[in-house]
PDB file of N, CA and C in Angstrom:
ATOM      1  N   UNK A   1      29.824  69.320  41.916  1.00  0.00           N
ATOM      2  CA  UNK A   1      30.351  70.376  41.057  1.00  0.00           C
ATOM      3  C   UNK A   1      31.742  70.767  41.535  1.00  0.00           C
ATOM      4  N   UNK A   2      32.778  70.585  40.831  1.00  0.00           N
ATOM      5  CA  UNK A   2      33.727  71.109  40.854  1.00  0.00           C
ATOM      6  C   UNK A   2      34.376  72.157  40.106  1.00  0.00           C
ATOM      7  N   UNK A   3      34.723  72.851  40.810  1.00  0.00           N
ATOM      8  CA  UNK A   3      35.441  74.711  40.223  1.00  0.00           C
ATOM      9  C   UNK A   3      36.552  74.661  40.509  1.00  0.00           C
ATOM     10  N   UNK A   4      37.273  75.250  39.228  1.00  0.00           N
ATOM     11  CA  UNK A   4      38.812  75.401  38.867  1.00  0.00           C
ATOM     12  C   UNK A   4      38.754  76.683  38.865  1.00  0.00           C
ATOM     13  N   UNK A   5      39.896  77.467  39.725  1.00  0.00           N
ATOM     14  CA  UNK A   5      39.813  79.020  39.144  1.00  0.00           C
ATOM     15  C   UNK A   5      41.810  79.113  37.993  1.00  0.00           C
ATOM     16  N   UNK A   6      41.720  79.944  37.944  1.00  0.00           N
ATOM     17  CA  UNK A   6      42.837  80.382  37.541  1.00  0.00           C
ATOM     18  C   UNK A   6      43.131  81.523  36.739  1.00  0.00           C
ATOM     19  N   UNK A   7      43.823  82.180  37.095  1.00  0.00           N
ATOM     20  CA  UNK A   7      43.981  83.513  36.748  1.00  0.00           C
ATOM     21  C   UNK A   7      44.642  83.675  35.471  1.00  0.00           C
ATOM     22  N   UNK A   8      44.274  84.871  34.016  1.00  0.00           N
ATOM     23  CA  UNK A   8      45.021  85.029  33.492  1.00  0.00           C
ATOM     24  C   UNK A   8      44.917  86.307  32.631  1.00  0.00           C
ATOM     25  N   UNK A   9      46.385  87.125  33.724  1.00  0.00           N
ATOM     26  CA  UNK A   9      46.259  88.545  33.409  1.00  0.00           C
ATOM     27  C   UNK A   9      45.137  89.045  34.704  1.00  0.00           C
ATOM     28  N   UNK A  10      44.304  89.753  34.090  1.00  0.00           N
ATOM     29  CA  UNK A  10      43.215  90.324  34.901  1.00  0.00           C
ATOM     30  C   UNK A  10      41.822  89.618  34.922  1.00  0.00           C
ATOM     31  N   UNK A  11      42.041  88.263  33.976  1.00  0.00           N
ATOM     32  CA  UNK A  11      40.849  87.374  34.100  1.00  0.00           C
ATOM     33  C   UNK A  11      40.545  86.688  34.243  1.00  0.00           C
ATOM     34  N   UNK A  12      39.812  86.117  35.191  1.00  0.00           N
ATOM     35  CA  UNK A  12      39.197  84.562  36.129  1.00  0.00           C
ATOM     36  C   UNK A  12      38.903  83.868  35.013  1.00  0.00           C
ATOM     37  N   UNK A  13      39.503  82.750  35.380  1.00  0.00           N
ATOM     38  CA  UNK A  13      39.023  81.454  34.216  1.00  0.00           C
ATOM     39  C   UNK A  13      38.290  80.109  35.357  1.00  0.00           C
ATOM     40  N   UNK A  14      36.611  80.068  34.954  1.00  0.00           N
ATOM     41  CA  UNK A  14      36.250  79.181  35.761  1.00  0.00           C
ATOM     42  C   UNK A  14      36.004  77.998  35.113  1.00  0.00           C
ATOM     43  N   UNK A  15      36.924  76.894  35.525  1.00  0.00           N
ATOM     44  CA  UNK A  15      36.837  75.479  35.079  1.00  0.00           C
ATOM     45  C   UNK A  15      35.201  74.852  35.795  1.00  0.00           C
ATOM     46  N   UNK A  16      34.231  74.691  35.324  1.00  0.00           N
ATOM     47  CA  UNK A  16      33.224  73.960  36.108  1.00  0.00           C
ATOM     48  C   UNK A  16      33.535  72.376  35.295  1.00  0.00           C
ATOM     49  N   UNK A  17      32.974  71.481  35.982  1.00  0.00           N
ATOM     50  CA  UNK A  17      32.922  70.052  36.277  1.00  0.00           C
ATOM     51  C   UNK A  17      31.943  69.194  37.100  1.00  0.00           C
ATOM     52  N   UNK A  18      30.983  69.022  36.255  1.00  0.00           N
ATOM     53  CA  UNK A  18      29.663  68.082  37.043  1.00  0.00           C
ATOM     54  C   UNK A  18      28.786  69.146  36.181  1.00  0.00           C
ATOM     55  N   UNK A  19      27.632  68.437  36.623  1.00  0.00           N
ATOM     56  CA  UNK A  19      26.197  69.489  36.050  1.00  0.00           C
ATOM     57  C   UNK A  19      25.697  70.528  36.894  1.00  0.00           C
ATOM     58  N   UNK A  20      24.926  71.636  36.594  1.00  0.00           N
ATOM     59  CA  UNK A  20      24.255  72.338  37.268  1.00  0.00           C
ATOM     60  C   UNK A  20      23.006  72.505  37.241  1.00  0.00           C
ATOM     61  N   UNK A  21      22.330  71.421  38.172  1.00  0.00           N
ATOM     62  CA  UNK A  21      20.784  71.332  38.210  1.00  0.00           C
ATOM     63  C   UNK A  21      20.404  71.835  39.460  1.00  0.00           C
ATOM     64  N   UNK A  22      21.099  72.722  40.364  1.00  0.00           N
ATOM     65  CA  UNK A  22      20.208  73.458  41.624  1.00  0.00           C
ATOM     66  C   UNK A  22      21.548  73.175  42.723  1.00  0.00           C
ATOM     67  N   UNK A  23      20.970  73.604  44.153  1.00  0.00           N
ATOM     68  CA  UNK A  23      21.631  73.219  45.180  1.00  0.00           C
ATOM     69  C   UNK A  23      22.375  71.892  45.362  1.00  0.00           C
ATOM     70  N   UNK A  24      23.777  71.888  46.120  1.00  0.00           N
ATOM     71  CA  UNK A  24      24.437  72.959  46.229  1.00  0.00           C
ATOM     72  C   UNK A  24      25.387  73.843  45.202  1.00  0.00           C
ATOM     73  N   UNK A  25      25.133  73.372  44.069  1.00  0.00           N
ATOM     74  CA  UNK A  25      26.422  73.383  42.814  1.00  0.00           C
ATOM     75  C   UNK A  25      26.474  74.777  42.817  1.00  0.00           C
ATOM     76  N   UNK A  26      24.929  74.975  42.767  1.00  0.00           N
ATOM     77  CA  UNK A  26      24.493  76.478  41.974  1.00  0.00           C
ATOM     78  C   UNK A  26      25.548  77.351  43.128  1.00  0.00           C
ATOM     79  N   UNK A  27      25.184  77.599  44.244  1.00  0.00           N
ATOM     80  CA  UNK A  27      25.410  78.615  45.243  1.00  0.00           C
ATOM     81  C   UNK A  27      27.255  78.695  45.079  1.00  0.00           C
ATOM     82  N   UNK A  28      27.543  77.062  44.978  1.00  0.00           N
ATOM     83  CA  UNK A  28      29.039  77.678  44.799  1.00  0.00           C
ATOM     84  C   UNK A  28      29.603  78.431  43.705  1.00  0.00           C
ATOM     85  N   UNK A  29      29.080  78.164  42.494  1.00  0.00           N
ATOM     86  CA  UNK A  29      29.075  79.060  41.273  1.00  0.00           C
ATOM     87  C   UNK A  29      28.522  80.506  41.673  1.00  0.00           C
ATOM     88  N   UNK A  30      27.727  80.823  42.383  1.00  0.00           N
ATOM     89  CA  UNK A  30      27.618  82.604  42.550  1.00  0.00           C
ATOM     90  C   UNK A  30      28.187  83.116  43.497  1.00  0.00           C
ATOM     91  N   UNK A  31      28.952  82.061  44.641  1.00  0.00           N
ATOM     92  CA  UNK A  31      29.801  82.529  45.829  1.00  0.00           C
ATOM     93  C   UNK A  31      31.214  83.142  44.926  1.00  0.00           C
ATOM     94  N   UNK A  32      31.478  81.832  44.200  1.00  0.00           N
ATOM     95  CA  UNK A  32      32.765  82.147  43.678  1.00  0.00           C
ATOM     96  C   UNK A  32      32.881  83.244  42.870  1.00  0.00           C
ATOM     97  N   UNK A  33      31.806  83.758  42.325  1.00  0.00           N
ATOM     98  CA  UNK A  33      31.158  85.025  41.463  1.00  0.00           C
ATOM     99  C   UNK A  33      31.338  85.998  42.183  1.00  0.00           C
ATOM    100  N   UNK A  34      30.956  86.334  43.530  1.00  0.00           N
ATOM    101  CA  UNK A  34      30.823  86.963  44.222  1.00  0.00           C
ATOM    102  C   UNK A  34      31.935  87.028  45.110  1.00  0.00           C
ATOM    103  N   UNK A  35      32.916  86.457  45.594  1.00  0.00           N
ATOM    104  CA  UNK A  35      34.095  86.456  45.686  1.00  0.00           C
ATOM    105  C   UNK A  35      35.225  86.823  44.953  1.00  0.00           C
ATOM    106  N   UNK A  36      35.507  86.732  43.461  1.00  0.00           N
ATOM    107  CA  UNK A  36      35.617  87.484  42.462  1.00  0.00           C
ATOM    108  C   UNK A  36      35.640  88.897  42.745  1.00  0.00           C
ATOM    109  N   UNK A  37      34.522  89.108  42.197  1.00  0.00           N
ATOM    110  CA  UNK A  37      34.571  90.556  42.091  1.00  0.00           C
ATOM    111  C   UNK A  37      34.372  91.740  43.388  1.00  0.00           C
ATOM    112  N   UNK A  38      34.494  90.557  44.535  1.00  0.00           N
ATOM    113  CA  UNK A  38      34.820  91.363  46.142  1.00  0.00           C
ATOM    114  C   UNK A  38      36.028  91.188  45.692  1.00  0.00           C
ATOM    115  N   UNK A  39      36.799  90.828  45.464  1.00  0.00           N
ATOM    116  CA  UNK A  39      38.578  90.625  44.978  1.00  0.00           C
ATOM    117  C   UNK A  39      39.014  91.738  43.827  1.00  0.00           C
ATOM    118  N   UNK A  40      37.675  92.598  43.828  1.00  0.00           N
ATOM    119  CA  UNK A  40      37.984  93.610  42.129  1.00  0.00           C
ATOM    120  C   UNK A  40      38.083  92.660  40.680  1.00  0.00           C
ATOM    121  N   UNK A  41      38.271  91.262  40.622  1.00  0.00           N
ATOM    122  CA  UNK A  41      38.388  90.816  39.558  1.00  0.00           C
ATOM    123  C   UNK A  41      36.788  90.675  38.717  1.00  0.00           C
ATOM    124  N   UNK A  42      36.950  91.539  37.896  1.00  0.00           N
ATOM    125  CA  UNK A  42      36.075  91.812  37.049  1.00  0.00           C
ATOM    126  C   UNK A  42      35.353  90.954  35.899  1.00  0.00           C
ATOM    127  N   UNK A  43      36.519  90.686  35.402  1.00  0.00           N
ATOM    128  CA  UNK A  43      36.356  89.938  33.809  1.00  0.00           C
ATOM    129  C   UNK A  43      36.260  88.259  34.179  1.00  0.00           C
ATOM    130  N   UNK A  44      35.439  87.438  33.396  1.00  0.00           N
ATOM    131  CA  UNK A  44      35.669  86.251  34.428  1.00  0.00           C
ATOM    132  C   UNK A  44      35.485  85.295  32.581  1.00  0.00           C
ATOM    133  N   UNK A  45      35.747  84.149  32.471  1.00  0.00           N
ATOM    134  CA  UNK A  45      35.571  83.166  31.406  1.00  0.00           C
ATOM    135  C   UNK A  45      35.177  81.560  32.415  1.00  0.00           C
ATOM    136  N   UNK A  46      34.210  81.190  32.004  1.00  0.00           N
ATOM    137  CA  UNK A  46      33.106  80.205  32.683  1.00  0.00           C
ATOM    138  C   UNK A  46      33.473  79.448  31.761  1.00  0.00           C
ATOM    139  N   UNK A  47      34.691  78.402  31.882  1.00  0.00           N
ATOM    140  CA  UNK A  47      34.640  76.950  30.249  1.00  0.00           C
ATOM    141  C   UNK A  47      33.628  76.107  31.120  1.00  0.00           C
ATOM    142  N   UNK A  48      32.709  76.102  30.196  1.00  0.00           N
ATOM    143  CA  UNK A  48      31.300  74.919  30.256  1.00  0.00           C
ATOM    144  C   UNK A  48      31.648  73.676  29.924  1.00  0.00           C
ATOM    145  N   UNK A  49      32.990  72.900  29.478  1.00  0.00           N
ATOM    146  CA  UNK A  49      33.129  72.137  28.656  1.00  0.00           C
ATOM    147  C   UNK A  49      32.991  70.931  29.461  1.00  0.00           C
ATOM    148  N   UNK A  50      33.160  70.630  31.059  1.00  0.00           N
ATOM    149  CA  UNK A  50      32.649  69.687  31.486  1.00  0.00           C
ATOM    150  C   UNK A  50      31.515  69.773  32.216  1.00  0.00           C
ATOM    151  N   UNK A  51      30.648  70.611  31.624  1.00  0.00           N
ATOM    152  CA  UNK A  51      29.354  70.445  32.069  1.00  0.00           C
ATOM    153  C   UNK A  51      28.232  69.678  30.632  1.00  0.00           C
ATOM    154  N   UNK A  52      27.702  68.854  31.389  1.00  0.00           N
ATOM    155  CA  UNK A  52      27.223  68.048  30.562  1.00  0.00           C
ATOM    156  C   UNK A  52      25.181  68.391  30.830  1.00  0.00           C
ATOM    157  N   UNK A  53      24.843  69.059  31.875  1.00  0.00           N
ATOM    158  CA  UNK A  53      23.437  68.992  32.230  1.00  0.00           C
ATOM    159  C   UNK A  53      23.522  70.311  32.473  1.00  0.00           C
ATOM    160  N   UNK A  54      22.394  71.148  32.412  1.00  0.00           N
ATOM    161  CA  UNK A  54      21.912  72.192  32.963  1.00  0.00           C
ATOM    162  C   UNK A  54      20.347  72.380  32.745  1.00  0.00           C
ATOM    163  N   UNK A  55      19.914  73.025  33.802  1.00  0.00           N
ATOM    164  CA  UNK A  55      18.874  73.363  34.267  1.00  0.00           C
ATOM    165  C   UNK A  55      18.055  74.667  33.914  1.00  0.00           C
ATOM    166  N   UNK A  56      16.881  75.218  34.709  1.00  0.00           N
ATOM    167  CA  UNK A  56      16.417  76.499  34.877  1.00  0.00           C
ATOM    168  C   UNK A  56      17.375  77.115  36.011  1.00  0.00           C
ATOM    169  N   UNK A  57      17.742  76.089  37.310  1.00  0.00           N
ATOM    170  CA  UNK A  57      18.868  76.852  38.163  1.00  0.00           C
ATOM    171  C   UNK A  57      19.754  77.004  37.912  1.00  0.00           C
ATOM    172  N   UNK A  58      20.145  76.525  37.101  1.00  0.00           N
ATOM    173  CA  UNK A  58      21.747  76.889  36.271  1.00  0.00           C
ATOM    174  C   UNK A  58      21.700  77.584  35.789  1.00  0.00           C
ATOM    175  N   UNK A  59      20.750  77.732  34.280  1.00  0.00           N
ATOM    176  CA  UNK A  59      20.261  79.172  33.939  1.00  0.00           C
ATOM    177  C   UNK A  59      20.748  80.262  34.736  1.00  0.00           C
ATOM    178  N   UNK A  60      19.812  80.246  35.830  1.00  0.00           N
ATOM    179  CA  UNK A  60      19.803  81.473  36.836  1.00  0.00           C
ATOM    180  C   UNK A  60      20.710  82.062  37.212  1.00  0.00           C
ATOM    181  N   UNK A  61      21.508  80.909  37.430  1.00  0.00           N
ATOM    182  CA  UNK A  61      22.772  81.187  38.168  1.00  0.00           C
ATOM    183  C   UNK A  61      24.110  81.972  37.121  1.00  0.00           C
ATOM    184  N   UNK A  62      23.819  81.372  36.024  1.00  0.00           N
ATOM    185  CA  UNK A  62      24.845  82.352  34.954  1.00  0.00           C
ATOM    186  C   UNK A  62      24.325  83.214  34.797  1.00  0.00           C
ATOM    187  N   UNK A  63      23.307  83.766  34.760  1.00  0.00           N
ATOM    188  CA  UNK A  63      22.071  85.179  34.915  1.00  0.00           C
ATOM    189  C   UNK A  63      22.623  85.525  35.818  1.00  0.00           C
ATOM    190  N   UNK A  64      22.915  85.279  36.674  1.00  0.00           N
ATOM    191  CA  UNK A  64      23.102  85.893  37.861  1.00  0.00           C
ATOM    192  C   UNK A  64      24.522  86.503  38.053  1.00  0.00           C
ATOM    193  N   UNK A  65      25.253  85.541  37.333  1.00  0.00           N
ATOM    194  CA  UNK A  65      27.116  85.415  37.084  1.00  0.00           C
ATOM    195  C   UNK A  65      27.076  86.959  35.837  1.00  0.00           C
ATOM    196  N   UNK A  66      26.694  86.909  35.338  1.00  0.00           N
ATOM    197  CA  UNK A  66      26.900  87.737  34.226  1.00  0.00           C
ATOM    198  C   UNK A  66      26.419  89.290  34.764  1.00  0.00           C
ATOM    199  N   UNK A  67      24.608  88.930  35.453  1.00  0.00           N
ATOM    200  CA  UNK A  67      24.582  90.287  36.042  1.00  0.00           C
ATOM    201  C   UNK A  67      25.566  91.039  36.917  1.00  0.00           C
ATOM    202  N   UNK A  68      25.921  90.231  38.022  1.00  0.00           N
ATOM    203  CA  UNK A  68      27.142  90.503  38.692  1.00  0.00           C
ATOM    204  C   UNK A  68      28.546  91.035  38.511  1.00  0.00           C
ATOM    205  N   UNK A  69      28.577  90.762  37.453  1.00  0.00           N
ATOM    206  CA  UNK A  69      29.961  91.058  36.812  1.00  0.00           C
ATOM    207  C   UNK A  69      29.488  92.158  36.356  1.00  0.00           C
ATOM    208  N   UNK A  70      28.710  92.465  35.318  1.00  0.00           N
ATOM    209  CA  UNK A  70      28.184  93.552  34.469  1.00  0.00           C
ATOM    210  C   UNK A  70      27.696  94.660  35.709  1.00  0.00           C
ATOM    211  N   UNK A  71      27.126  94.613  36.547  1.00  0.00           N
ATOM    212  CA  UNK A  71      27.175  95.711  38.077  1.00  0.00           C
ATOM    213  C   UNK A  71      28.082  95.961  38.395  1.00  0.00           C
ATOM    214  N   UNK A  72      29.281  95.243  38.232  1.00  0.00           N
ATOM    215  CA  UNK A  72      30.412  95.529  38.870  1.00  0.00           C
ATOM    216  C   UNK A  72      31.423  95.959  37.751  1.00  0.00           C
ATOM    217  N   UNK A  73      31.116  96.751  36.489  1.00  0.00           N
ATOM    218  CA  UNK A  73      31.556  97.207  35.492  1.00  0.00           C
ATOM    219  C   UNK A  73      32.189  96.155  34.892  1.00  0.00           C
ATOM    220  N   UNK A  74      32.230  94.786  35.118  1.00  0.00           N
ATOM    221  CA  UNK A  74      33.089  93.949  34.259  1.00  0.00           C
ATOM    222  C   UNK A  74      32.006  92.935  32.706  1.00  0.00           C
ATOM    223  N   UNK A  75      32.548  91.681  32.678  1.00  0.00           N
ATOM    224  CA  UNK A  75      32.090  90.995  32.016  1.00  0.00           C
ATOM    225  C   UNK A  75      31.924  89.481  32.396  1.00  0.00           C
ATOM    226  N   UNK A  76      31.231  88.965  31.514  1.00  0.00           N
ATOM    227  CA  UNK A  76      31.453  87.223  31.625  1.00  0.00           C
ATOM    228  C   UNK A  76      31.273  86.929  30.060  1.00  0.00           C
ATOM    229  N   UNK A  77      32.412  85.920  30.068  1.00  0.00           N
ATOM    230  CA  UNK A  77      32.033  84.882  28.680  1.00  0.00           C
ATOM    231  C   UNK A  77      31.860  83.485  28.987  1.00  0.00           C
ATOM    232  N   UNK A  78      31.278  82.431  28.214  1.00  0.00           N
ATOM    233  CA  UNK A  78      31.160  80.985  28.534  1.00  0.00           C
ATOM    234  C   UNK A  78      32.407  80.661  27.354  1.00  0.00           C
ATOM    235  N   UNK A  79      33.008  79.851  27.573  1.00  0.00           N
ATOM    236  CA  UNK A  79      33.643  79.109  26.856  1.00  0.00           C
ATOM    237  C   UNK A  79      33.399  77.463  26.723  1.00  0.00           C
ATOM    238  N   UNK A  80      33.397  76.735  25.208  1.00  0.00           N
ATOM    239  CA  UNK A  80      33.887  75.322  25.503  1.00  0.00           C
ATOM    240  C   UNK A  80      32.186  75.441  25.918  1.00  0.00           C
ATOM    241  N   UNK A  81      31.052  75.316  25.148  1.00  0.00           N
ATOM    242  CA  UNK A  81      29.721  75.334  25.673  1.00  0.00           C
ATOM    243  C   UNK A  81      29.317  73.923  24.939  1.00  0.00           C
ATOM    244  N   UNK A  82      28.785  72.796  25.305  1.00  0.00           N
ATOM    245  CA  UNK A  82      28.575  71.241  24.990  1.00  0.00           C
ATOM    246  C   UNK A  82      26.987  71.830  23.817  1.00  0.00           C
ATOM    247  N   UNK A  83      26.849  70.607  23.192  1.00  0.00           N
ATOM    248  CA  UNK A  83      25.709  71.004  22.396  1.00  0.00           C
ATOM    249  C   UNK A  83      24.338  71.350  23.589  1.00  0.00           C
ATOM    250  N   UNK A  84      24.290  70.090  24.247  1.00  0.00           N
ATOM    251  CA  UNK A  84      23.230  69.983  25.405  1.00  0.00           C
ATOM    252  C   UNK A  84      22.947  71.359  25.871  1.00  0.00           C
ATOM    253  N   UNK A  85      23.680  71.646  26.149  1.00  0.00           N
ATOM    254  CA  UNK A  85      23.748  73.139  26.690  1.00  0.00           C
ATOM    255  C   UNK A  85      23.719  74.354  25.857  1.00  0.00           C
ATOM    256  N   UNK A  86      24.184  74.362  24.831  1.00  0.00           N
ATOM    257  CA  UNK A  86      23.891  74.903  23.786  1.00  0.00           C
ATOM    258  C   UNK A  86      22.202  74.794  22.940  1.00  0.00           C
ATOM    259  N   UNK A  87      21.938  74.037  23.313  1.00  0.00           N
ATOM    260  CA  UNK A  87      20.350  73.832  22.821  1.00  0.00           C
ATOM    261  C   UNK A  87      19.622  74.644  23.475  1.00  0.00           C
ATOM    262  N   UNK A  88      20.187  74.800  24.854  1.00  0.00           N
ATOM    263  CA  UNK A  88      19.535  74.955  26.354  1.00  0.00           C
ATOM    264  C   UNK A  88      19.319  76.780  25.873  1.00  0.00           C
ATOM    265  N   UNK A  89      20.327  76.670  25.585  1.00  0.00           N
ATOM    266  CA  UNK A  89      20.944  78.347  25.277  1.00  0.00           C
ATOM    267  C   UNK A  89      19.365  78.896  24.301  1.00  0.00           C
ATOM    268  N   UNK A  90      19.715  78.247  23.482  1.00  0.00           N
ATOM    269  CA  UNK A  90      19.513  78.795  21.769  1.00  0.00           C
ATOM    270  C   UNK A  90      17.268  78.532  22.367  1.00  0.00           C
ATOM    271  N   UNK A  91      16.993  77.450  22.802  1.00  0.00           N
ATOM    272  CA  UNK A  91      15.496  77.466  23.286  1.00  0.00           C
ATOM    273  C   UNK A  91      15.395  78.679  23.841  1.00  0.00           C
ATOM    274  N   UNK A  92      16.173  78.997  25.131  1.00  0.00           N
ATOM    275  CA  UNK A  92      15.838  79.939  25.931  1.00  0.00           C
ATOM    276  C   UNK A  92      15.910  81.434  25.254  1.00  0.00           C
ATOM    277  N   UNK A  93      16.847  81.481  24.157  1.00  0.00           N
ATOM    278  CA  UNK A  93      17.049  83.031  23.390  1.00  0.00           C
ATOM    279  C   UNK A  93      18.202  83.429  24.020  1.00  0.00           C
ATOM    280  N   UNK A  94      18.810  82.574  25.105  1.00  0.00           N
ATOM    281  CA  UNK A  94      20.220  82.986  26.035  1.00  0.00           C
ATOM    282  C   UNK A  94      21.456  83.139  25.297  1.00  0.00           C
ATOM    283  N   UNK A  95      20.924  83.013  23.539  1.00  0.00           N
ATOM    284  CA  UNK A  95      22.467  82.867  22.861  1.00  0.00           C
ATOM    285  C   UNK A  95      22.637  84.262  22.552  1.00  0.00           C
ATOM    286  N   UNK A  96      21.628  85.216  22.654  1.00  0.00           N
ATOM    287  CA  UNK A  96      21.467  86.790  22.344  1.00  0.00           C
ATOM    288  C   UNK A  96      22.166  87.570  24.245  1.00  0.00           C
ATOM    289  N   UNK A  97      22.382  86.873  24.769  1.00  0.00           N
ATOM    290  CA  UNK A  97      22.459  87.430  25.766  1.00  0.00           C
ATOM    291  C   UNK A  97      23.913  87.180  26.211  1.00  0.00           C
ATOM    292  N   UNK A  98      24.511  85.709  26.019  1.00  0.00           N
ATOM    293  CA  UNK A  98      25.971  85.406  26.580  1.00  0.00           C
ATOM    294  C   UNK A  98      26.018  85.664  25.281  1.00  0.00           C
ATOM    295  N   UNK A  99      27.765  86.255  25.806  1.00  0.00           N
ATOM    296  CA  UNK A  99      28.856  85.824  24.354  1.00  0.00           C
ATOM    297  C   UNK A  99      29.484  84.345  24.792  1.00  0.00           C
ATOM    298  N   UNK A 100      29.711  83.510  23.361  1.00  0.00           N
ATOM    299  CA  UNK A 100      30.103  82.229  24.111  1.00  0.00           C
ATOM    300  C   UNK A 100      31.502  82.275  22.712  1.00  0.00           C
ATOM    301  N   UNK A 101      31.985  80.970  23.060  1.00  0.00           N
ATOM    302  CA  UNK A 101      33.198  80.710  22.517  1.00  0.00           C
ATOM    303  C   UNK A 101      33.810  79.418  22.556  1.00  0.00           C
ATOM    304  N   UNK A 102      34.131  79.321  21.346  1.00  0.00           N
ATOM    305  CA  UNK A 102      34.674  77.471  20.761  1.00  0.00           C
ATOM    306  C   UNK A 102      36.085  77.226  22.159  1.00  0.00           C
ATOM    307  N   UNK A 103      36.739  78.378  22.320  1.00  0.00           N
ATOM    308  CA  UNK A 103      37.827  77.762  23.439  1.00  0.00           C
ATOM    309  C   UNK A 103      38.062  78.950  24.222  1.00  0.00           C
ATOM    310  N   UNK A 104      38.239  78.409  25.248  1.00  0.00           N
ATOM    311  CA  UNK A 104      38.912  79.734  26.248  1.00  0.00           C
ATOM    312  C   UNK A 104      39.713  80.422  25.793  1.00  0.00           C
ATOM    313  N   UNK A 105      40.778  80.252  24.754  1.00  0.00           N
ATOM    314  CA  UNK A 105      41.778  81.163  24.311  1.00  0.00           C
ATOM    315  C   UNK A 105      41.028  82.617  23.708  1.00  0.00           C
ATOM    316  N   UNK A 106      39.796  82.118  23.071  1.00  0.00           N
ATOM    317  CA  UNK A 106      39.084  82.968  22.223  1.00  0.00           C
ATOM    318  C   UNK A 106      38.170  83.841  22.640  1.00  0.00           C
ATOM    319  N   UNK A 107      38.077  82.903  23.969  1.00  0.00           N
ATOM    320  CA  UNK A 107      37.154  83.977  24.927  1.00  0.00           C
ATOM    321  C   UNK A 107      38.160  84.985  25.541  1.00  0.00           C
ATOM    322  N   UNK A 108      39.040  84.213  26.106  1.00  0.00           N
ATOM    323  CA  UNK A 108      40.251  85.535  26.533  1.00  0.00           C
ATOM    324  C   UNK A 108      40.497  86.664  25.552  1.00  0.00           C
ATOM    325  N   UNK A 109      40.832  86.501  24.668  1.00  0.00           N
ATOM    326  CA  UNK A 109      41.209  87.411  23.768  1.00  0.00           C
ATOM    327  C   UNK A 109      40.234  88.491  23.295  1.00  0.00           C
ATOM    328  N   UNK A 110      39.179  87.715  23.738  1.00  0.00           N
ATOM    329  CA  UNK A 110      37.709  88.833  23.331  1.00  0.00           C
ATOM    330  C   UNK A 110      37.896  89.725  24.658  1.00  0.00           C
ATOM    331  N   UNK A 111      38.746  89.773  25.370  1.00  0.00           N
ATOM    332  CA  UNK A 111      38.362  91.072  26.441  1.00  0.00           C
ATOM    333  C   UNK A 111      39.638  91.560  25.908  1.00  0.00           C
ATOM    334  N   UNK A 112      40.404  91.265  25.532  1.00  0.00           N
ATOM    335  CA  UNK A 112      41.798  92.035  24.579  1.00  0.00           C
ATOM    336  C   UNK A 112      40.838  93.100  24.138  1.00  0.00           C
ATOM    337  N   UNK A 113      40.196  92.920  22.789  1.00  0.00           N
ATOM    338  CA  UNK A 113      39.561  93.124  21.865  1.00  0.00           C
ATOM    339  C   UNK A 113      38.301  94.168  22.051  1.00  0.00           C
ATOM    340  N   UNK A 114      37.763  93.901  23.211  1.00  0.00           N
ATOM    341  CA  UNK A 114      36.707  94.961  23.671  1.00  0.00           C
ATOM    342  C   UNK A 114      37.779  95.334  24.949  1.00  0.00           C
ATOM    343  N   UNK A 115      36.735  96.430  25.202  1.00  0.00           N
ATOM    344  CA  UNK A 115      36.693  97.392  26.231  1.00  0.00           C
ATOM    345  C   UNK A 115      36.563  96.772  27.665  1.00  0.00           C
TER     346      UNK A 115
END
């Protein structure tokens, strides 16, 4: 698993790359979560677009990404979400829970847009 960060404005943009089916991928995805928002950065955009597999630990782990942020008064969006994963979503009922988005631009702009 590889993670891209990059900043824009006040919001983390996380490039993931590889799948997330458990250890070690997962832990670096909630370190970097958790590093984040020890940094105050709040608002974060997760592009899914080179993730091709996910799991129940992956699941978790954006459960976990989103709770985190949301404790820490901020947000998370997914951007760039593959169908695979999108199925993953829509079985689980997880599409009522993330906001997701056709491109990162659109996810950015949705924290314009809200609060």
């Amino acid at each position: 698993m590889q993670i891209k960060e990059k900043m824009e404005n006040d919001v983390a943009v996380l490039t993931l790359k590889g799948d997330l089916l458990g250890e070690p991928d997962t832990s670096k995805v909630k370190d970097k979560i958790h590093s984040l928002v020890g940094d105050d950065v709040k608002k974060v955009v997760i592009d899914l677009g080179g993730v091709n597999y996910l799991n129940s630990s992956g699941l978790g782990t954006l459960i976990a990404a989103l709770t985190t942020t949301r404790n820490a008064g901020g947000d998370l969006r997914l951007a760039r979400v593959g169908d695979k994963v999108k199925n993953l979503f829509v079985i689980t009922q997880l599409v009522k829970v993330f906001d997701t988005y056709e491109t990162v631009e659109r996810a950015l702009s949705s924290f314009k847009t809200k609060p």
